[in-house]
C-alpha atoms as a PDB file:
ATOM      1  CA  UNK A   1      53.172  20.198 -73.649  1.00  0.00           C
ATOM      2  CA  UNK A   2      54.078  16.641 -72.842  1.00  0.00           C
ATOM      3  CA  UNK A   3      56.874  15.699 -70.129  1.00  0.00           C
ATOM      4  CA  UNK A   4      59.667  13.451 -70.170  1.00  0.00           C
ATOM      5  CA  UNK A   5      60.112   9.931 -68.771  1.00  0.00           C
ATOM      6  CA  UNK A   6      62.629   9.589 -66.125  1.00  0.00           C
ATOM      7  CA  UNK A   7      63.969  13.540 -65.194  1.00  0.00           C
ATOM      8  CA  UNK A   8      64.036  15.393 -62.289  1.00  0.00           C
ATOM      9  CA  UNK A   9      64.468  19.452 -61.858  1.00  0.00           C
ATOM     10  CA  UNK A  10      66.797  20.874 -59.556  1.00  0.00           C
ATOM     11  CA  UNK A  11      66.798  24.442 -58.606  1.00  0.00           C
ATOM     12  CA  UNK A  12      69.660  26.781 -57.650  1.00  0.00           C
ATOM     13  CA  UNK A  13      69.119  30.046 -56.641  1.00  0.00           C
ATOM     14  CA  UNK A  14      71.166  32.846 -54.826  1.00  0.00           C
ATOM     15  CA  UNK A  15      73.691  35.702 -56.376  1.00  0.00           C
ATOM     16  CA  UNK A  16      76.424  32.812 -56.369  1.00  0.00           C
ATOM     17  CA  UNK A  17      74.606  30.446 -58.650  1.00  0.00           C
ATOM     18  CA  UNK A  18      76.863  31.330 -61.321  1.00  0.00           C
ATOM     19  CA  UNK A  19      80.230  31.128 -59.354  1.00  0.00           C
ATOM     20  CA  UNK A  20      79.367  28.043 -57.983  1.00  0.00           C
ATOM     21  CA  UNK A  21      78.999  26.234 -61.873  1.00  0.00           C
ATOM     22  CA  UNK A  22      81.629  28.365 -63.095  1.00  0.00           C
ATOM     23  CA  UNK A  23      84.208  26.258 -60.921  1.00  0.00           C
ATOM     24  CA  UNK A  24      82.150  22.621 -60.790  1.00  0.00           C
ATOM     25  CA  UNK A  25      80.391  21.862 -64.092  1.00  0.00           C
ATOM     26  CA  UNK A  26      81.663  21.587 -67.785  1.00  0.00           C
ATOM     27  CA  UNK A  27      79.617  23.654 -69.694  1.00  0.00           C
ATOM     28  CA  UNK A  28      79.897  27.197 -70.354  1.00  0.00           C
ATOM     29  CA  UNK A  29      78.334  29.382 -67.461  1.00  0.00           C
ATOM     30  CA  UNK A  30      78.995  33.574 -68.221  1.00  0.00           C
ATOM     31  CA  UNK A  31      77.529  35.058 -70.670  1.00  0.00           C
ATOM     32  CA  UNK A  32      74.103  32.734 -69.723  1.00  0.00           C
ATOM     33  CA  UNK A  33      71.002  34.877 -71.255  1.00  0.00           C
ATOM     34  CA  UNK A  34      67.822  34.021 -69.148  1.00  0.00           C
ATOM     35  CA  UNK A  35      65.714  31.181 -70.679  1.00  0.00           C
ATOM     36  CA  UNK A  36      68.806  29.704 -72.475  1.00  0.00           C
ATOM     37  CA  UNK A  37      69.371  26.072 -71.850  1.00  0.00           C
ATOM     38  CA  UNK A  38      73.047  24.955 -71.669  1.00  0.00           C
ATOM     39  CA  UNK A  39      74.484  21.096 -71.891  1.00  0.00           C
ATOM     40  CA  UNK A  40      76.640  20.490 -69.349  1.00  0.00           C
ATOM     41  CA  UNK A  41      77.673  17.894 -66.956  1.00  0.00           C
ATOM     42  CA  UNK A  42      79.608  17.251 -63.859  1.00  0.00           C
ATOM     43  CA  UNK A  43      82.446  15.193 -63.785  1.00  0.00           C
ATOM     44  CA  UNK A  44      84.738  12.636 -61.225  1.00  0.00           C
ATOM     45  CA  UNK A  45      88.186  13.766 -60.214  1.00  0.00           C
ATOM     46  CA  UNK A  46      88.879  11.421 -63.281  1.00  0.00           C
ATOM     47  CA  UNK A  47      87.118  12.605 -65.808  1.00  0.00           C
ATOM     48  CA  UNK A  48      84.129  10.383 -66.279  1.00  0.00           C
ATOM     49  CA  UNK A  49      80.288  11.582 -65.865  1.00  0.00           C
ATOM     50  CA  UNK A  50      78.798  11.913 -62.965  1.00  0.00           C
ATOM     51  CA  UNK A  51      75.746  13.087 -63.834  1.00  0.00           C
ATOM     52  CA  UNK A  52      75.177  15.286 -67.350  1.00  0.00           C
ATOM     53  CA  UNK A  53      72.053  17.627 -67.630  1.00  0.00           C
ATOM     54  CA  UNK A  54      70.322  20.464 -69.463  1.00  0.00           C
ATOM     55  CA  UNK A  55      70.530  23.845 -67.476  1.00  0.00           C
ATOM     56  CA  UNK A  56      67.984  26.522 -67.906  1.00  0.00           C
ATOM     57  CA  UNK A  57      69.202  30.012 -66.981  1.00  0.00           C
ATOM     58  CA  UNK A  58      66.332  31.613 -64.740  1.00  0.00           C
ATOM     59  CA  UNK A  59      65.956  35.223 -63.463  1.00  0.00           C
ATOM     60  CA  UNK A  60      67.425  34.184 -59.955  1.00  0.00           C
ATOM     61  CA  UNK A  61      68.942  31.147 -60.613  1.00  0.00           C
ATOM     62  CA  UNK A  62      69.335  28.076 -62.665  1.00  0.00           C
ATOM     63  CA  UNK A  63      67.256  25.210 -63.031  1.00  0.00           C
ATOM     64  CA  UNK A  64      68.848  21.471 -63.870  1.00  0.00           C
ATOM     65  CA  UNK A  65      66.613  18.757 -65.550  1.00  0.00           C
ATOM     66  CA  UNK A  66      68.578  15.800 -65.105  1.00  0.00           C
ATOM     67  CA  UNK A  67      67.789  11.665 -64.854  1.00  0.00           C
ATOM     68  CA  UNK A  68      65.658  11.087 -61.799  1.00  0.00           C
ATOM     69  CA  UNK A  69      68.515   8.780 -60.881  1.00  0.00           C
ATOM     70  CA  UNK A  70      71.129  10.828 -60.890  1.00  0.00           C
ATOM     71  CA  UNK A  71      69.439  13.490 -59.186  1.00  0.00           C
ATOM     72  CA  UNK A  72      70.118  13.173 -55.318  1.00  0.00           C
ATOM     73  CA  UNK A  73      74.181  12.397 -56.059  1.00  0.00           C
ATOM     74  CA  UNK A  74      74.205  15.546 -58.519  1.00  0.00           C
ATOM     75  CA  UNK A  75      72.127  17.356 -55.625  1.00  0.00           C
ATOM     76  CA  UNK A  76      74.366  16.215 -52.769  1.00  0.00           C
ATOM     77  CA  UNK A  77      77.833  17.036 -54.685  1.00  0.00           C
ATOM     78  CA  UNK A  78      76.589  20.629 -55.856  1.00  0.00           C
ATOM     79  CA  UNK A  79      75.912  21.400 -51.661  1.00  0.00           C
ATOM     80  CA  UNK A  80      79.321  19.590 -51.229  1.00  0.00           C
ATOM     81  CA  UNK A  81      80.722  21.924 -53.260  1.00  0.00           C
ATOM     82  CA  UNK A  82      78.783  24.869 -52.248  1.00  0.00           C
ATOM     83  CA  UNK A  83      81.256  25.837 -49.125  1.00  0.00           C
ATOM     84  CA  UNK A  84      79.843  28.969 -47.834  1.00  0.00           C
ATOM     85  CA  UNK A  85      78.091  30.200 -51.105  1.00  0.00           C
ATOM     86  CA  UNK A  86      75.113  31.833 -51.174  1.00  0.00           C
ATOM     87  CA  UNK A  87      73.155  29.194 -53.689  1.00  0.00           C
ATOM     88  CA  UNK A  88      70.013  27.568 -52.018  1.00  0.00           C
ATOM     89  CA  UNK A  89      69.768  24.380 -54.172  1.00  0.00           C
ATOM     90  CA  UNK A  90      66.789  21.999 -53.638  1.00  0.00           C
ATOM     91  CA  UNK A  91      64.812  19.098 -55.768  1.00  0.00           C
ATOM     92  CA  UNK A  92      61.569  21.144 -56.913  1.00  0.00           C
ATOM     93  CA  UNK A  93      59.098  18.127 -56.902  1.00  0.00           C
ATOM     94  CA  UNK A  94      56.476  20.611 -58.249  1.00  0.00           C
ATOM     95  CA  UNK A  95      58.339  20.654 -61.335  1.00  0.00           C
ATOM     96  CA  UNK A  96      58.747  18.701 -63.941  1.00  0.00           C
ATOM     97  CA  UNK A  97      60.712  18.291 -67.510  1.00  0.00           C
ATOM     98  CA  UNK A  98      58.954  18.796 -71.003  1.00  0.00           C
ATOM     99  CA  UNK A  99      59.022  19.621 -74.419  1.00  0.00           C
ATOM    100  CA  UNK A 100      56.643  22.704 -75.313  1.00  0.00           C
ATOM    101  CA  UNK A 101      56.898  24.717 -78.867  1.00  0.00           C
ATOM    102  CA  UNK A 102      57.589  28.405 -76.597  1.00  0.00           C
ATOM    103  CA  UNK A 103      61.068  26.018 -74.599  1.00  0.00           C
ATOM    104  CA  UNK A 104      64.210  26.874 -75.243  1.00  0.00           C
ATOM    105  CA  UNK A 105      66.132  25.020 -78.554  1.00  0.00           C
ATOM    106  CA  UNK A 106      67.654  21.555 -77.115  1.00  0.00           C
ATOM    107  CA  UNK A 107      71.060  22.076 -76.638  1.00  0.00           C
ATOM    108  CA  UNK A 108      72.619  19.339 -78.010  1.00  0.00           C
ATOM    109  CA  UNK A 109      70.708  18.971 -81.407  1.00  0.00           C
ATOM    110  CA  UNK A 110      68.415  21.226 -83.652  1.00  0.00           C
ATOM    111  CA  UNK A 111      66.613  17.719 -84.435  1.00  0.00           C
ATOM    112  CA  UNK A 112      65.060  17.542 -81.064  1.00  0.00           C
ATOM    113  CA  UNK A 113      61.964  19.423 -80.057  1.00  0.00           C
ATOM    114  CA  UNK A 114      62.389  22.295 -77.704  1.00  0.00           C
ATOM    115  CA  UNK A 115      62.924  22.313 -74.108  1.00  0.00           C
ATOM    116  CA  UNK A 116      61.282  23.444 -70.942  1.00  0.00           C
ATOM    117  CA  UNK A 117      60.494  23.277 -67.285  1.00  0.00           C
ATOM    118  CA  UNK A 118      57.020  23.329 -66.303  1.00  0.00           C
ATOM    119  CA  UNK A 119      54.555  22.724 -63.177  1.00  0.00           C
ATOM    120  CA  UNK A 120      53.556  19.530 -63.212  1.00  0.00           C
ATOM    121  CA  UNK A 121      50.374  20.399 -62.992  1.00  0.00           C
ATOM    122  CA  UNK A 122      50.147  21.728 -66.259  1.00  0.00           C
ATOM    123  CA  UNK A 123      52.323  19.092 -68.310  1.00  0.00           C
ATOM    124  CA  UNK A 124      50.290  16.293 -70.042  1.00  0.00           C
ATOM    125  CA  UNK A 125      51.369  12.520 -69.770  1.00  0.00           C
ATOM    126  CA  UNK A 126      54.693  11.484 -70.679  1.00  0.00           C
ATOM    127  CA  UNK A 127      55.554  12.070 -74.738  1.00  0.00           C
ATOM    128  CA  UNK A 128      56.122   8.228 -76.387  1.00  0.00           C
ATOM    129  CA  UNK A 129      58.672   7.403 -78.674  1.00  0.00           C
ATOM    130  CA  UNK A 130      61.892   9.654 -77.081  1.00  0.00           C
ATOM    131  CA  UNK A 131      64.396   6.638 -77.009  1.00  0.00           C
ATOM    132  CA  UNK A 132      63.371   6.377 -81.011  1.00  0.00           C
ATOM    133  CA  UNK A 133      63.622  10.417 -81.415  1.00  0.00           C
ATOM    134  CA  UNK A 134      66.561  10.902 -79.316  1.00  0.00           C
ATOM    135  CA  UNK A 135      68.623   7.628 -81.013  1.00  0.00           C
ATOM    136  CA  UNK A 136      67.678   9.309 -84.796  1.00  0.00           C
ATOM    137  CA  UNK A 137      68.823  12.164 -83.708  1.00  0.00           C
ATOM    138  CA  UNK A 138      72.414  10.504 -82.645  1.00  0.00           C
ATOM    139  CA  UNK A 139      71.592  11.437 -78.819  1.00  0.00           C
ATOM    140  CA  UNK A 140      73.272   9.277 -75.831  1.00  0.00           C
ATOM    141  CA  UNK A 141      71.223   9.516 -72.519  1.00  0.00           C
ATOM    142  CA  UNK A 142      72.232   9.115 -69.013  1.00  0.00           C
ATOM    143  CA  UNK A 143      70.297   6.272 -67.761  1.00  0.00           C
ATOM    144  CA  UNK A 144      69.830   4.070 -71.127  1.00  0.00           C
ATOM    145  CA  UNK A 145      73.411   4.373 -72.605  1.00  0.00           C
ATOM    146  CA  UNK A 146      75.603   4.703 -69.709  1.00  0.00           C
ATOM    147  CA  UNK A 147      75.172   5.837 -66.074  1.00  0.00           C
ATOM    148  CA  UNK A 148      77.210   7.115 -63.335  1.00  0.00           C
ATOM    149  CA  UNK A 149      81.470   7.081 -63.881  1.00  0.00           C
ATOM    150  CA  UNK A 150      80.939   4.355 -67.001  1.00  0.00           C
ATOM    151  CA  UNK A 151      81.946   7.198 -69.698  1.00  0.00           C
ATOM    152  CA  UNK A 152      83.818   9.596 -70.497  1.00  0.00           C
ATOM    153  CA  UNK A 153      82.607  12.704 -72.449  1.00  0.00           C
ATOM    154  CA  UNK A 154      84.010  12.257 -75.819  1.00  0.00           C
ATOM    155  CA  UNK A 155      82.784   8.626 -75.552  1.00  0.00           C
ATOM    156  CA  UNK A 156      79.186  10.229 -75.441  1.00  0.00           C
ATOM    157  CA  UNK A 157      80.385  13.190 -77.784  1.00  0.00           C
ATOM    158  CA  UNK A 158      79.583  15.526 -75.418  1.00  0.00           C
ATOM    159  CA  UNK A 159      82.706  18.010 -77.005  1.00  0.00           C
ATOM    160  CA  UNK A 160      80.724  18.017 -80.491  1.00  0.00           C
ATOM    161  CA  UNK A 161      77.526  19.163 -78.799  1.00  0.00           C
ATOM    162  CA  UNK A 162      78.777  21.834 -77.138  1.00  0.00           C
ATOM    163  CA  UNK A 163      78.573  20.522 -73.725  1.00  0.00           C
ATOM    164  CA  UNK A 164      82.335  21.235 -72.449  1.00  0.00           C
ATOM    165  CA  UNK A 165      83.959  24.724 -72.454  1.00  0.00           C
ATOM    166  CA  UNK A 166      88.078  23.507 -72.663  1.00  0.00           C
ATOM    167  CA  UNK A 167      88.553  27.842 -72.065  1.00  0.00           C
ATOM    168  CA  UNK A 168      86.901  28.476 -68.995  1.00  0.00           C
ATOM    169  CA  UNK A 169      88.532  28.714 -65.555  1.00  0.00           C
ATOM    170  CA  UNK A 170      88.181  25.051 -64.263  1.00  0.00           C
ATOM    171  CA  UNK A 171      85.598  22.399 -63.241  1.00  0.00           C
ATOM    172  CA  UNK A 172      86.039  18.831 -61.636  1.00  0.00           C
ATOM    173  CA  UNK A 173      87.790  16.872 -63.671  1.00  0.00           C
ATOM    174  CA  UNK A 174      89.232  19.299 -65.730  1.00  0.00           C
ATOM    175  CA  UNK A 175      92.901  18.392 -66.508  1.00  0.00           C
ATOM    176  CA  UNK A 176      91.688  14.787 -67.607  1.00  0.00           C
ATOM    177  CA  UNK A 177      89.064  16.230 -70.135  1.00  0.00           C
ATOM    178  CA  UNK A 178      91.667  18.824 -71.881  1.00  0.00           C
ATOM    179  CA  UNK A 179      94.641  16.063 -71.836  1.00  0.00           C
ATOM    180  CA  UNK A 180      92.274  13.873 -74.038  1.00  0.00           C
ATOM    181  CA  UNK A 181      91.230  17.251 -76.123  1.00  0.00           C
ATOM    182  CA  UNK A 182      95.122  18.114 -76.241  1.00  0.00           C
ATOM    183  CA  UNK A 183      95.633  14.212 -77.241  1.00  0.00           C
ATOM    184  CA  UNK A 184      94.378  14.745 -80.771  1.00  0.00           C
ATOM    185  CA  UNK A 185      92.980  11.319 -81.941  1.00  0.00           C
ATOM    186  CA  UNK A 186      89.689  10.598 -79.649  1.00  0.00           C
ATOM    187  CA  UNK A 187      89.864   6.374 -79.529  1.00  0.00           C
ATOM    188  CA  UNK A 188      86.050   5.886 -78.264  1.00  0.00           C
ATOM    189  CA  UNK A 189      82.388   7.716 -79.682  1.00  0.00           C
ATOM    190  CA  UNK A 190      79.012   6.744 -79.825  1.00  0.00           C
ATOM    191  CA  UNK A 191      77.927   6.395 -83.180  1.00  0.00           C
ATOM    192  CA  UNK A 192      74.627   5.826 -84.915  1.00  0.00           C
ATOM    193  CA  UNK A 193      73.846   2.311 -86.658  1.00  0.00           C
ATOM    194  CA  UNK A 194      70.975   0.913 -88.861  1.00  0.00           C
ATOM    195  CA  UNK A 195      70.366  -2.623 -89.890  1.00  0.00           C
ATOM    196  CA  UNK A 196      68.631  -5.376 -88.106  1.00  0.00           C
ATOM    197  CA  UNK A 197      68.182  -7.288 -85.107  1.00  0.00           C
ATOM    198  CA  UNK A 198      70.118  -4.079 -83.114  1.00  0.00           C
ATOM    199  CA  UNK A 199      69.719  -5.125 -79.649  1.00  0.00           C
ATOM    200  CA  UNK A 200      71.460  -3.501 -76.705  1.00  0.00           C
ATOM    201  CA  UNK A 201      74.458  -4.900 -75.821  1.00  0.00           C
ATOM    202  CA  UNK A 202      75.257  -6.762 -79.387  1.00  0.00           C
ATOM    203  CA  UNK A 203      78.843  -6.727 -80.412  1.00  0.00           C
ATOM    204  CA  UNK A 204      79.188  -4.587 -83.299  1.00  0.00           C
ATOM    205  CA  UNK A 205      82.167  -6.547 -85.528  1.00  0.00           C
ATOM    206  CA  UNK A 206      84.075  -5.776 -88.679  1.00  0.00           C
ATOM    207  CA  UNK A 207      85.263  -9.709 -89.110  1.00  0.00           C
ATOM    208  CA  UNK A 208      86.922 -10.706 -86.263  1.00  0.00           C
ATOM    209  CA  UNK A 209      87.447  -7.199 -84.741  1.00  0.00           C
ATOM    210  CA  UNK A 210      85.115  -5.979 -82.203  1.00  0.00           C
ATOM    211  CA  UNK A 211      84.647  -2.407 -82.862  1.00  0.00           C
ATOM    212  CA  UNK A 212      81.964  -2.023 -79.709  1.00  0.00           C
ATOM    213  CA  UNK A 213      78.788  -2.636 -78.073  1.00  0.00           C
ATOM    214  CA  UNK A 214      75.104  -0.889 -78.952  1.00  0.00           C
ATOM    215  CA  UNK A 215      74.274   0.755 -75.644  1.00  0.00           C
ATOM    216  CA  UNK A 216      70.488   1.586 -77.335  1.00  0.00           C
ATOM    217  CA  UNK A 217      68.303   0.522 -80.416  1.00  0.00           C
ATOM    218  CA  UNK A 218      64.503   1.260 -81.685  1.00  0.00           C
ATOM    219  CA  UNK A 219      62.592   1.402 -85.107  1.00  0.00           C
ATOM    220  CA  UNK A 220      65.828  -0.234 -86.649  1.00  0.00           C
ATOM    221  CA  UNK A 221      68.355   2.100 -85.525  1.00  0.00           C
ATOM    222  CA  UNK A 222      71.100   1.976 -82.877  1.00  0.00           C
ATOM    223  CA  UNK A 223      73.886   3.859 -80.632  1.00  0.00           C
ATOM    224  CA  UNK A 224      77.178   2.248 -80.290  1.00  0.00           C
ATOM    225  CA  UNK A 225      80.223   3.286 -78.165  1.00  0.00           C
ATOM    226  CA  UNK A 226      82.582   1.767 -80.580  1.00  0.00           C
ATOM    227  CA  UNK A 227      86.681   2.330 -80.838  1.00  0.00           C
ATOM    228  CA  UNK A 228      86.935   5.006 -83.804  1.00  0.00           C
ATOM    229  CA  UNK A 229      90.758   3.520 -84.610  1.00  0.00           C
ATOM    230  CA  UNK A 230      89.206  -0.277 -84.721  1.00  0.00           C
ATOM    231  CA  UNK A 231      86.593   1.448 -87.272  1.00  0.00           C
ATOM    232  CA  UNK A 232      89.380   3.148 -89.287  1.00  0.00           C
ATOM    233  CA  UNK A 233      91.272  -0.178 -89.351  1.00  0.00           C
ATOM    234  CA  UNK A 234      88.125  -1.813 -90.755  1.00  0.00           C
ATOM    235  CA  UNK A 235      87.599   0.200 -93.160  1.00  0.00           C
ATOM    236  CA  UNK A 236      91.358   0.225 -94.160  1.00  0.00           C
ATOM    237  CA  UNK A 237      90.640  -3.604 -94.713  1.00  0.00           C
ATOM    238  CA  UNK A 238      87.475  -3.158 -96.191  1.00  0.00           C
ATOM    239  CA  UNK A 239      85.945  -5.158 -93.707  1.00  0.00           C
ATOM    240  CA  UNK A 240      81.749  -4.611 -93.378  1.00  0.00           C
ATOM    241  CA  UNK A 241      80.312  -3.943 -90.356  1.00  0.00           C
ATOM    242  CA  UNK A 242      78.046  -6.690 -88.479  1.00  0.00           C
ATOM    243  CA  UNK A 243      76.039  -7.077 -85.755  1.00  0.00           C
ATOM    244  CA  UNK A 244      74.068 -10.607 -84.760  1.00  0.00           C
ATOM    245  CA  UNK A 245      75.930 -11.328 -87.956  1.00  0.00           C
ATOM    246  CA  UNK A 246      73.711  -9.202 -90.046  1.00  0.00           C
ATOM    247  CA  UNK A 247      74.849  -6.032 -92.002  1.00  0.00           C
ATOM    248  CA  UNK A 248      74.715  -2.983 -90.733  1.00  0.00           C
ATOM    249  CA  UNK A 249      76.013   0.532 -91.302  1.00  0.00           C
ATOM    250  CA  UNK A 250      77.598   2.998 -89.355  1.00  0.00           C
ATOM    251  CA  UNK A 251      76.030   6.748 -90.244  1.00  0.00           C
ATOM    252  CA  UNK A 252      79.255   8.564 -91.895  1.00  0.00           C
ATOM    253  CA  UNK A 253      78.539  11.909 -89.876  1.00  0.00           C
ATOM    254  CA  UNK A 254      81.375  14.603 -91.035  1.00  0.00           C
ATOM    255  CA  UNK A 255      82.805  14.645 -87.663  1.00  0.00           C
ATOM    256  CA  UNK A 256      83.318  10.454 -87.927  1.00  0.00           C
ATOM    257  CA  UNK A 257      84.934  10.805 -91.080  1.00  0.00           C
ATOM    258  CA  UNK A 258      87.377  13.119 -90.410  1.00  0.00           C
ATOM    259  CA  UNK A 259      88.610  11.500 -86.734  1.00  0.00           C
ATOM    260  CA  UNK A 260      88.799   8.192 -89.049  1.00  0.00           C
ATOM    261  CA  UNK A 261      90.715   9.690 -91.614  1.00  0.00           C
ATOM    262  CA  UNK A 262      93.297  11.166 -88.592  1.00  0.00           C
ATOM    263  CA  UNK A 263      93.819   7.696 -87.724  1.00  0.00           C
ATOM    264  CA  UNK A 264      94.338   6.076 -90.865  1.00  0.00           C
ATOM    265  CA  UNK A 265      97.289   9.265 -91.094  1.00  0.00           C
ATOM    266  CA  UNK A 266      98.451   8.230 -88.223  1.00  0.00           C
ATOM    267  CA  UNK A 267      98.659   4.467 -88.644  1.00  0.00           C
ATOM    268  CA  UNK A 268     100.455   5.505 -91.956  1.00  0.00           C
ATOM    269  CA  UNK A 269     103.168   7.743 -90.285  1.00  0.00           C
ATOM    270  CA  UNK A 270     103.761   5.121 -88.138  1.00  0.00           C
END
């Protein structure tokens, strides 16, 4: 059992856990078996990440593993928010995040090794290699590919990973997040690249149209938060993809392909 770089673990506990992220965070909060690890996030007034985490549903409680730098604002909102609710919520220094074979099934992709929270103690030095395992697996993280109020959470494809319930009551940030749901044709996701030379912060171009910017790259591959309607037009003009004006390709995930093909309908009803 090896921990992560970079996370901290917050713990709530009290009978109005539960109540308290049913009306603050985005993901999906009844119905929460004990040991299940939920995706979730909170969110600005405006939409844009905070802070996004993976929950673990505990007898009493829930605990948060979230960046170590975004720990203390997530910490110091959830008490903001906390009113007269009976949630104790503290930063459990004794704890720490890993991956262990007997954690709960990462959240956001089967590709990723399981999940879990474990004394620190007991957790061996930090696992090598997670920006290259995390990137393969199409993953965005807080920290490396955006931080606090940068993104939104279709530009980090947090809807395809089931990190956003659009049907429960309300959270922060709310009506923002289901008027671009409602709006149909998502204009910005992080998308997964190979080629070479992928550095962070490279222009990914199709010609002269700037499709985006690599947020992360390793072992040859790279994130991008890149305009899906530049992509479509691109592709319309059968332009190839560069970056450091080298080739690369853009991974044709079924999700991409269909938002593409919505905008090239659209352009054409136009």
């Amino acid at each position: 059992m090896h921990r992560l770089p970079d996370r901290a673990i917050l713990r709530l506990t009290g009978p109005d856990t539960l109540a308290l992220l049913e009306r603050t965070v985005t993901h999906k909060v009844m119905d929460w078996p004990e040991g299940e690890a939920r995706y979730g996030a909170l969110l600005t007034p405006q939409g844009k990440i905070i802070a996004n985490y993976i929950a673990h549903r505990t007898a009493d409680g829930a605990l948060i593993d979230v960046h170590q730098d975004a720990a203390e604002d997530l910490l110091k909102r959830l008490k903001m928010f906390r009113l007269r609710s009976a949630v104790e919520l503290v930063r459990d220094e004794a704890l720490v995040s890993a991956i262990s074979a007997d954690g709960a099934p990462d959240p956001r992709s089967a590709k990723l090794p399981r999940r879990a929270v474990a004394p620190a103690a007991e957790a061996a030095p930090p696992i090598e290699g997670w920006d290259a395992l995390t990137i393969a697996a199409g993953i965005p993280e807080w920290g490396r590919d955006y931080r606090a109020a940068e993104v939104f959470p279709t530009d980090i494809n947090m809807d395809l990973m089931n990190g956003i319930d659009y049907k429960k009551g309300c959270f922060v940030g709310q009506e923002v997040a289901s008027r671009m749901k409602r709006k149909g044709l998502i204009r910005k996701r992080t998308v997964r690249l190979r080629g070479q030379g992928l550095t962070p912060g490279a222009e990914v171009r199709a010609g002269a149209l700037v499709l985006g910017q690599i947020t992360s790259a390793a072992a040859g591959e790279a994130l991008a938060l890149i305009r899906t309607d530049r992509f479509a037009q691109s592709i319309a003009g059968q332009q190839p993809v560069t970056v450091n004006e080298a080739s690369a390709e853009i991974e044709g995930a079924p999700w991409l392909i269909a938002e593409v093909k919505a905008h090239l309908e659209a352009k054409a009803d136009e």
